[in-house]
PDB file of N, CA and C in Angstrom:
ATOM      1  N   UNK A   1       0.848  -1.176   0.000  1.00  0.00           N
ATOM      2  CA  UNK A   1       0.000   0.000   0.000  1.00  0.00           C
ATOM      3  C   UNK A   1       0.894   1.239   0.000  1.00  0.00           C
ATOM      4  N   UNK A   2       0.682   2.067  -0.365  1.00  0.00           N
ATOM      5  CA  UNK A   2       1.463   3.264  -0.884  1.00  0.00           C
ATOM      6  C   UNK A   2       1.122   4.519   0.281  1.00  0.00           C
ATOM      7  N   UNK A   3       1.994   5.244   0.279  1.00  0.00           N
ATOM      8  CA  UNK A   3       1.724   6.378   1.161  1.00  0.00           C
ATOM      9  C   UNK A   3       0.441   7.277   0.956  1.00  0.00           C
ATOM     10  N   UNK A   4      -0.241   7.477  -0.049  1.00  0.00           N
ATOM     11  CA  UNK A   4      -1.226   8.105  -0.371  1.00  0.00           C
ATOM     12  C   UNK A   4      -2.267   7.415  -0.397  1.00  0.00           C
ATOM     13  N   UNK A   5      -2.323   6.177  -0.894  1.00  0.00           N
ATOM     14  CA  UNK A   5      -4.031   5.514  -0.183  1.00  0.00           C
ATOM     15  C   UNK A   5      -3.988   5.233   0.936  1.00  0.00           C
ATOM     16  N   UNK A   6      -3.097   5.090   2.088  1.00  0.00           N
ATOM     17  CA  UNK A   6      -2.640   5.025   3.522  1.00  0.00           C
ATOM     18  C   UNK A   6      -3.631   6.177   3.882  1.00  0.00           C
ATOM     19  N   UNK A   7      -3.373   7.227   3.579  1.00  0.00           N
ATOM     20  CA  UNK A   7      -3.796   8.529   4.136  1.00  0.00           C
ATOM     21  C   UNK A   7      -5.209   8.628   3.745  1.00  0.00           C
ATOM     22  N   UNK A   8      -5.456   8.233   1.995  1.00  0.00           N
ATOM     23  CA  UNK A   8      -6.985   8.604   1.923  1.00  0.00           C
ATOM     24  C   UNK A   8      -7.828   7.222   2.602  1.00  0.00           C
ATOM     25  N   UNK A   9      -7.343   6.023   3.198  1.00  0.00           N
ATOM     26  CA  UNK A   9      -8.062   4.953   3.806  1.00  0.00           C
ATOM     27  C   UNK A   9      -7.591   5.506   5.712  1.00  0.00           C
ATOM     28  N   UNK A  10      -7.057   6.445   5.921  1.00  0.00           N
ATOM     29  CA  UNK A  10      -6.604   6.352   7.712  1.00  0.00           C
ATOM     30  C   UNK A  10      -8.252   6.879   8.194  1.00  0.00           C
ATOM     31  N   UNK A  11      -8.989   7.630   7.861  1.00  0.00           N
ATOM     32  CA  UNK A  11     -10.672   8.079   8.237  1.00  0.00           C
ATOM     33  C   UNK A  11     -11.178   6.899   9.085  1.00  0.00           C
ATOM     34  N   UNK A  12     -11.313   5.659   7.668  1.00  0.00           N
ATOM     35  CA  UNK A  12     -12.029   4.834   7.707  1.00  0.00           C
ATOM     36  C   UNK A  12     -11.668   3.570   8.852  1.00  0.00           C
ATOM     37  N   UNK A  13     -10.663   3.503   8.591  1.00  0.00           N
ATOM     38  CA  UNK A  13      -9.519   2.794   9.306  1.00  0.00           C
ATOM     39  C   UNK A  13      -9.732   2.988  11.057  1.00  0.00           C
ATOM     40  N   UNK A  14      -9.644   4.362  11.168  1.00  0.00           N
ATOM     41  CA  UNK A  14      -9.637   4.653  12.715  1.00  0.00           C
ATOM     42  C   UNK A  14     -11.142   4.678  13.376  1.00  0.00           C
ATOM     43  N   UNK A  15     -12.248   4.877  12.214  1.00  0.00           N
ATOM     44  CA  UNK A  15     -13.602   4.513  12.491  1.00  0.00           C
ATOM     45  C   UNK A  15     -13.728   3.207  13.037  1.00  0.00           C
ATOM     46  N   UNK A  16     -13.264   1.978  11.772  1.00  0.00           N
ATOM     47  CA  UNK A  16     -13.282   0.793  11.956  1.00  0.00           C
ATOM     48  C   UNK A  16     -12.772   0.206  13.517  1.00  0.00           C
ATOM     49  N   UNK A  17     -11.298   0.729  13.684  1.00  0.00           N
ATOM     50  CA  UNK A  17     -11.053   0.343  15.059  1.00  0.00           C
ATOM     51  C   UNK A  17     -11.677   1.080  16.319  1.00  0.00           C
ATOM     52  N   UNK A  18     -11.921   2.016  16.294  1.00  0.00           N
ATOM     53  CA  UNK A  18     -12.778   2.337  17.605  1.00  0.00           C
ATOM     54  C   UNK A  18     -13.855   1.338  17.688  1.00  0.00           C
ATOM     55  N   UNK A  19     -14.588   1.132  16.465  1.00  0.00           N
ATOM     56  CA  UNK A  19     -15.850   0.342  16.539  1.00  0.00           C
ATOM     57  C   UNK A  19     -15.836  -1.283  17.036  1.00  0.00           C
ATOM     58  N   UNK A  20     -14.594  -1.595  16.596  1.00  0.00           N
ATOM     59  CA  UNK A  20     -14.521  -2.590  16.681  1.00  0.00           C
ATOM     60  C   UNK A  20     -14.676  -4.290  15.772  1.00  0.00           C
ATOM     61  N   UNK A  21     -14.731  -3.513  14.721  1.00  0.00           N
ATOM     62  CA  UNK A  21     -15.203  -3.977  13.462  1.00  0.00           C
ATOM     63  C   UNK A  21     -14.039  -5.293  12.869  1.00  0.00           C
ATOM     64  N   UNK A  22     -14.353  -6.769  13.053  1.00  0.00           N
ATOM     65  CA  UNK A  22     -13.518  -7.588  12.911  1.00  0.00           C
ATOM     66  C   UNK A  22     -13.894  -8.476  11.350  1.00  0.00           C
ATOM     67  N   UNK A  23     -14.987  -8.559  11.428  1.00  0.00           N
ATOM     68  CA  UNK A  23     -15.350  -9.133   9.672  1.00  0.00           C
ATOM     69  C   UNK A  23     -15.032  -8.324   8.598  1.00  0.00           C
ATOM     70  N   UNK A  24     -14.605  -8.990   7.598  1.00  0.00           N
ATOM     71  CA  UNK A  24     -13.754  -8.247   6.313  1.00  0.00           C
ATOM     72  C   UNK A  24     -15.227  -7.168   5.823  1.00  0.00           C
ATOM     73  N   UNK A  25     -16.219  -8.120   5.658  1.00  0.00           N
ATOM     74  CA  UNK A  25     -17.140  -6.907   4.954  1.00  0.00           C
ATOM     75  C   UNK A  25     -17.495  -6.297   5.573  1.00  0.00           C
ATOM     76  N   UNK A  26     -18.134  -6.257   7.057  1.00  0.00           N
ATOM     77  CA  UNK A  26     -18.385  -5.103   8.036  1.00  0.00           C
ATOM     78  C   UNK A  26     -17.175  -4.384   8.244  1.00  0.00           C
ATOM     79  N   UNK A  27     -16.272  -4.399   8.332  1.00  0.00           N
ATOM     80  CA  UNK A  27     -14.907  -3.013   8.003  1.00  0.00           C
ATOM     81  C   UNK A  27     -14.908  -2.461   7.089  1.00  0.00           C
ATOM     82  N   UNK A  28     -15.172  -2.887   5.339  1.00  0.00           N
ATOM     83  CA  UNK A  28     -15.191  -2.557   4.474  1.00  0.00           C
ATOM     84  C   UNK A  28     -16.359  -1.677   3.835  1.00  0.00           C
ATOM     85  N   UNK A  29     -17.543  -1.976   4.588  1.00  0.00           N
ATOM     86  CA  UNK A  29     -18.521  -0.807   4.517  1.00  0.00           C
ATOM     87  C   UNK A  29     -18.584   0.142   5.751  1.00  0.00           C
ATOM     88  N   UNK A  30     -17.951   0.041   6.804  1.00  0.00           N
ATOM     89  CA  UNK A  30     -17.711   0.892   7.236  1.00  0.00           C
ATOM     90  C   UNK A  30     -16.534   2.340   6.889  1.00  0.00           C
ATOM     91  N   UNK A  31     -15.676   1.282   6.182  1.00  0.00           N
ATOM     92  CA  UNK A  31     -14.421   2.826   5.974  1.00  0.00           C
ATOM     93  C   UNK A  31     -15.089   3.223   5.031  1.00  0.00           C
ATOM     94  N   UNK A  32     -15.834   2.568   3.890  1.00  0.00           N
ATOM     95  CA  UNK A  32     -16.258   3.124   2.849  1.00  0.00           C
ATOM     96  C   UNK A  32     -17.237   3.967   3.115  1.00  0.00           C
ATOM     97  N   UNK A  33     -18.015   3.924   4.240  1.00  0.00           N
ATOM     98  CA  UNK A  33     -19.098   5.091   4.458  1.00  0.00           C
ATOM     99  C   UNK A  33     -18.487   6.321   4.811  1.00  0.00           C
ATOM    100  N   UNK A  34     -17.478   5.986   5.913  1.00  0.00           N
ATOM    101  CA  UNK A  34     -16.661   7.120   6.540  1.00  0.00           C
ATOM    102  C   UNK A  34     -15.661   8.036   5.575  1.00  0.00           C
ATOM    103  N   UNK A  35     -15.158   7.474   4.968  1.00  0.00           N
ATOM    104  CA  UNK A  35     -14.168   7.805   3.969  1.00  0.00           C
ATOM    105  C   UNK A  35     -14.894   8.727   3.047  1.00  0.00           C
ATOM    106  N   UNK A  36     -16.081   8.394   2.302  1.00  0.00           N
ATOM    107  CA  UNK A  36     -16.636   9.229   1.502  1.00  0.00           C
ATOM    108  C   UNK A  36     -17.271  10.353   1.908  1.00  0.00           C
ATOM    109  N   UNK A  37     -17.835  10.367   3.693  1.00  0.00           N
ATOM    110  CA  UNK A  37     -18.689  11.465   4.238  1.00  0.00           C
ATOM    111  C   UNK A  37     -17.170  12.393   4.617  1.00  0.00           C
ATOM    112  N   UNK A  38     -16.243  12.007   5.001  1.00  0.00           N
ATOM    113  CA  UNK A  38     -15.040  12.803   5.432  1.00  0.00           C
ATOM    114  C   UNK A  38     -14.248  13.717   4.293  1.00  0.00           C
ATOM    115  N   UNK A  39     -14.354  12.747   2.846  1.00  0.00           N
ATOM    116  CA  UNK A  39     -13.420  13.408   1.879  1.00  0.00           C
ATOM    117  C   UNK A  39     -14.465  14.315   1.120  1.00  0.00           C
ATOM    118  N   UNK A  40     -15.969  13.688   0.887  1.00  0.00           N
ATOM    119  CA  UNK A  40     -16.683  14.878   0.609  1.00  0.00           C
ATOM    120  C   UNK A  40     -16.696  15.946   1.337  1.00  0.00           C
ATOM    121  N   UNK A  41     -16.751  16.090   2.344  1.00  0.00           N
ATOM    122  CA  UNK A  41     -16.743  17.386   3.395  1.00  0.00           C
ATOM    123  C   UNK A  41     -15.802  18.296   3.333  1.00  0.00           C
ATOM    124  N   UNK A  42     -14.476  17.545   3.091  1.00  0.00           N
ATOM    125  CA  UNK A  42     -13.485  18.275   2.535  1.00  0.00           C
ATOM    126  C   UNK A  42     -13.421  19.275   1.116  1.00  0.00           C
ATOM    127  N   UNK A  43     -13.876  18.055   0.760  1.00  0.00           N
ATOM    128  CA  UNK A  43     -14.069  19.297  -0.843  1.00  0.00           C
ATOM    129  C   UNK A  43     -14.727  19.699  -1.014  1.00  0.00           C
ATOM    130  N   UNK A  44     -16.354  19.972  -0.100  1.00  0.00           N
ATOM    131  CA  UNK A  44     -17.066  21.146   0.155  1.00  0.00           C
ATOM    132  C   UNK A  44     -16.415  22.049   0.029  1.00  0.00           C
ATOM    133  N   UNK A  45     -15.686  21.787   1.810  1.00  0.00           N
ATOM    134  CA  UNK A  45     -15.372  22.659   2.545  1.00  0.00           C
ATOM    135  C   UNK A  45     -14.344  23.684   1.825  1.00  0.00           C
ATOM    136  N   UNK A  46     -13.114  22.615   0.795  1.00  0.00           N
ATOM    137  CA  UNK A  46     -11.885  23.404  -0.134  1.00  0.00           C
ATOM    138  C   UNK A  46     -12.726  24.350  -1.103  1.00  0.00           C
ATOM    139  N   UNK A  47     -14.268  23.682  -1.537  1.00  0.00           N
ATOM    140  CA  UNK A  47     -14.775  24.630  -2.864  1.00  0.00           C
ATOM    141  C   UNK A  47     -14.662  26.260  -2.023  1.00  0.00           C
ATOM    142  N   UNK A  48     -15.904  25.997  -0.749  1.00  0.00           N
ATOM    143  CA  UNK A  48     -16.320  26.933   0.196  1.00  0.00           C
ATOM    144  C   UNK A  48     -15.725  27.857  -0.216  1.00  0.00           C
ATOM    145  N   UNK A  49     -14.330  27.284   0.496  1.00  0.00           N
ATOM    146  CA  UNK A  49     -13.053  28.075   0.996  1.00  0.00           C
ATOM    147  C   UNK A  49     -12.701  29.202  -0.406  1.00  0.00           C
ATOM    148  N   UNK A  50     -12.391  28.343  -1.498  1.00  0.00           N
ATOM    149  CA  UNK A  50     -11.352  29.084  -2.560  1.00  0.00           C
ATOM    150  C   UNK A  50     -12.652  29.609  -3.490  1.00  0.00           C
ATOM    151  N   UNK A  51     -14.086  29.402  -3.143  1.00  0.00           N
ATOM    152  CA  UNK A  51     -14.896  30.291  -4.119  1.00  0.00           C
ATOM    153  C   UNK A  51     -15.424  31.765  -3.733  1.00  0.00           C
TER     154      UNK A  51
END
């Protein structure tokens, strides 16, 4: 895994472990929910910002 999907999967990742999440597909829809509500928010937030 490469330094840059490291970073765009760490959201989901740190969701997953607080939760507790040990089955492959219950982790895997979890980062994937988290990941997309976190990085969309971001690029709201970057449009927000620079429009």
């Amino acid at each position: 895994m490469t330094a840059l999907s490291k970073a765009f999967l760490f959201p989901g990742q740190v969701v997953s472990d607080m939760l507790g999440a040990g089955a492959s597909d219950d982790r895997m829809m979890i980062r994937t929910l988290v990941n997309m509500l976190v990085w969309n928010l971001v690029v709201v937030l970057a449009v927000v910002a620079f429009y």
